[in-house]
Protein backbone atom coordinates (compact mmCIF):
# COMPACT_ATOMS: atom_id res chain seq x y z
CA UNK A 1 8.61 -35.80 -0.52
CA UNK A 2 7.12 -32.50 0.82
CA UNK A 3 8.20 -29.34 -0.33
CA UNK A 4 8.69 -26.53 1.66
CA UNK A 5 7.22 -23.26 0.95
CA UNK A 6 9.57 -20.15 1.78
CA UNK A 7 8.45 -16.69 2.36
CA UNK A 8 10.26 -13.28 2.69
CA UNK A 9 7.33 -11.13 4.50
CA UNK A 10 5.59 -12.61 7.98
CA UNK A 11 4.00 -10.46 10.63
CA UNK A 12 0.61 -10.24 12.03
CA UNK A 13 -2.86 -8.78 11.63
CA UNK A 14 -6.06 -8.47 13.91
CA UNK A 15 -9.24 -9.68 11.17
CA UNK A 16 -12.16 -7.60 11.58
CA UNK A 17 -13.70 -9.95 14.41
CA UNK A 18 -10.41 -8.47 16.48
CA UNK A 19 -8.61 -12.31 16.23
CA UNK A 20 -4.97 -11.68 15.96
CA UNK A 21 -3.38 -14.26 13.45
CA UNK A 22 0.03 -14.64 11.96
CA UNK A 23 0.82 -13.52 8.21
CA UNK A 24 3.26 -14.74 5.66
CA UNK A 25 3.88 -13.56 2.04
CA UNK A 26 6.24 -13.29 -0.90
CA UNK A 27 5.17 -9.92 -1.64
CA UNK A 28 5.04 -6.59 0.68
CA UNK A 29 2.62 -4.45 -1.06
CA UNK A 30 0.21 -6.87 -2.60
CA UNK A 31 0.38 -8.37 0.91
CA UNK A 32 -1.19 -5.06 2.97
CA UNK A 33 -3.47 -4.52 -0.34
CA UNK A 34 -5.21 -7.75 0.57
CA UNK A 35 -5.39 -7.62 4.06
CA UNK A 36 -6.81 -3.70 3.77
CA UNK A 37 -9.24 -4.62 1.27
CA UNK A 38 -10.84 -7.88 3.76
CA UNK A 39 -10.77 -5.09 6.79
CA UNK A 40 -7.55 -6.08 8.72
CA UNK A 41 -5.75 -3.52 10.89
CA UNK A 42 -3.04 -3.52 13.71
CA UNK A 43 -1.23 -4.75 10.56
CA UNK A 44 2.59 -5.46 11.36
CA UNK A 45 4.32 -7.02 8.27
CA UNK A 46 8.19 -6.92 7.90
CA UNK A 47 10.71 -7.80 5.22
CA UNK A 48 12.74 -11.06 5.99
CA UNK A 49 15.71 -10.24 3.97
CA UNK A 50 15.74 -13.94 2.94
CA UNK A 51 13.24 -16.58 2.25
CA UNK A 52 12.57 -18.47 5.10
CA UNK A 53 9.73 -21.66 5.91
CA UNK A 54 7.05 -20.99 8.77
CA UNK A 55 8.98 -22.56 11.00
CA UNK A 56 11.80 -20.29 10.69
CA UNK A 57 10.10 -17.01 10.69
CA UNK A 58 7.79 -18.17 13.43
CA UNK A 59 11.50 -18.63 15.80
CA UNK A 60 12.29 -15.18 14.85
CA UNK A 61 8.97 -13.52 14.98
CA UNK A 62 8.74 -14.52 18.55
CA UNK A 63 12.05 -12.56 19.79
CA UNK A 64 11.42 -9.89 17.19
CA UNK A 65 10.92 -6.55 19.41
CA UNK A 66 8.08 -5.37 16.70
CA UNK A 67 5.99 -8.88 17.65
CA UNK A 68 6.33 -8.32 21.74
CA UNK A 69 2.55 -7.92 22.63
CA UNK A 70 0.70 -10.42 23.82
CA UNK A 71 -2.38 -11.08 21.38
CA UNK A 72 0.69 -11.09 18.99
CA UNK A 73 2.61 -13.68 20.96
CA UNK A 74 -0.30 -16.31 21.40
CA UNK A 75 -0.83 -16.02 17.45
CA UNK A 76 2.42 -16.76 16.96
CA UNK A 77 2.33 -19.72 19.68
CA UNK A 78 -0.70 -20.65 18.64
CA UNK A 79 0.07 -21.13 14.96
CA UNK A 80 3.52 -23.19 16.27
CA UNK A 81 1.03 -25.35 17.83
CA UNK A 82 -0.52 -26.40 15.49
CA UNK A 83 1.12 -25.95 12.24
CA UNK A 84 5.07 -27.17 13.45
CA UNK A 85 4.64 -29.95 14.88
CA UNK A 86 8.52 -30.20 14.53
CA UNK A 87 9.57 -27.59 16.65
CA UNK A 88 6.39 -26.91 18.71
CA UNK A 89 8.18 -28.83 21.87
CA UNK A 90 11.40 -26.49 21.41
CA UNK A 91 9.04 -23.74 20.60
CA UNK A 92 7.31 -24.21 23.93
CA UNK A 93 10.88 -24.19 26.21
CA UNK A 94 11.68 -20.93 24.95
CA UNK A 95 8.55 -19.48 25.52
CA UNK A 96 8.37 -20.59 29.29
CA UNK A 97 12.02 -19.16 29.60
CA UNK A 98 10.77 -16.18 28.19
CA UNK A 99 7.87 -15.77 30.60
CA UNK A 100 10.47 -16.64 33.81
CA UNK A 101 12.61 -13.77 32.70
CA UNK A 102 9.98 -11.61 32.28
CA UNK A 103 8.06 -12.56 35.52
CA UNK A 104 11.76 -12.09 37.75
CA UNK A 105 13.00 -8.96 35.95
CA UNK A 106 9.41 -6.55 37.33
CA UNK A 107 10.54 -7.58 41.27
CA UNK A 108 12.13 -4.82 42.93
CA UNK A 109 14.84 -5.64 45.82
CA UNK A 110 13.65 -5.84 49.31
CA UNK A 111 15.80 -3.21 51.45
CA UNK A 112 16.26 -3.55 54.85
């Protein structure tokens, strides 16, 4: 049997070549020191509260109001994709419902 590795940091980071990829750690601080010292920036890391698998944090990253732009987004997508294979499909329904709420709330009423 598998184990499953929990984690009670996750955010993002844009490397150096300006590719924005999803972040996971046990510990804050050490967490940034790294990142800093191998040139990240745009780096977003929060405290979970709780330890939580990939999976998990990925489903709250993505509705997290500190994750809402959209290099951020496709990392986190794009990391479902191909690292959760178990919820990738679910993943993918709330992300489309996302998009059609987003898409219908920017049209304005037609007056007459």
């Amino acid at each position: 049997m598998a184990t499953t590795k929990t984690f009670s940091v996750a955010g993002t980071s844009r490397l150096p070549n300006g590719t924005v990829k999803v972040r996971f750690a046990k510990d804050f601080v050490s967490r940034i020191k790294i990142l800093n010292k191998n040139g990240h920036n745009d780096i977003e890391l929060i405290e979970l509260g709780s330890e939580m698998s990939k999976a998990e944090i990925c489903q709250m990253l993505i509705n997290h109001p500190n994750f809402q732009s959209e290099e951020q987004q496709g990392a986190i997508a794009e990391f479902v994709v191909r690292n959760c294979k178990d919820i990738a499909k679910d993943f993918q329904k709330d992300l489309d419902t996302k998009e059609t709420e987003t898409s219908t709330e920017n049209i304005e009423p037609v007056q007459a």
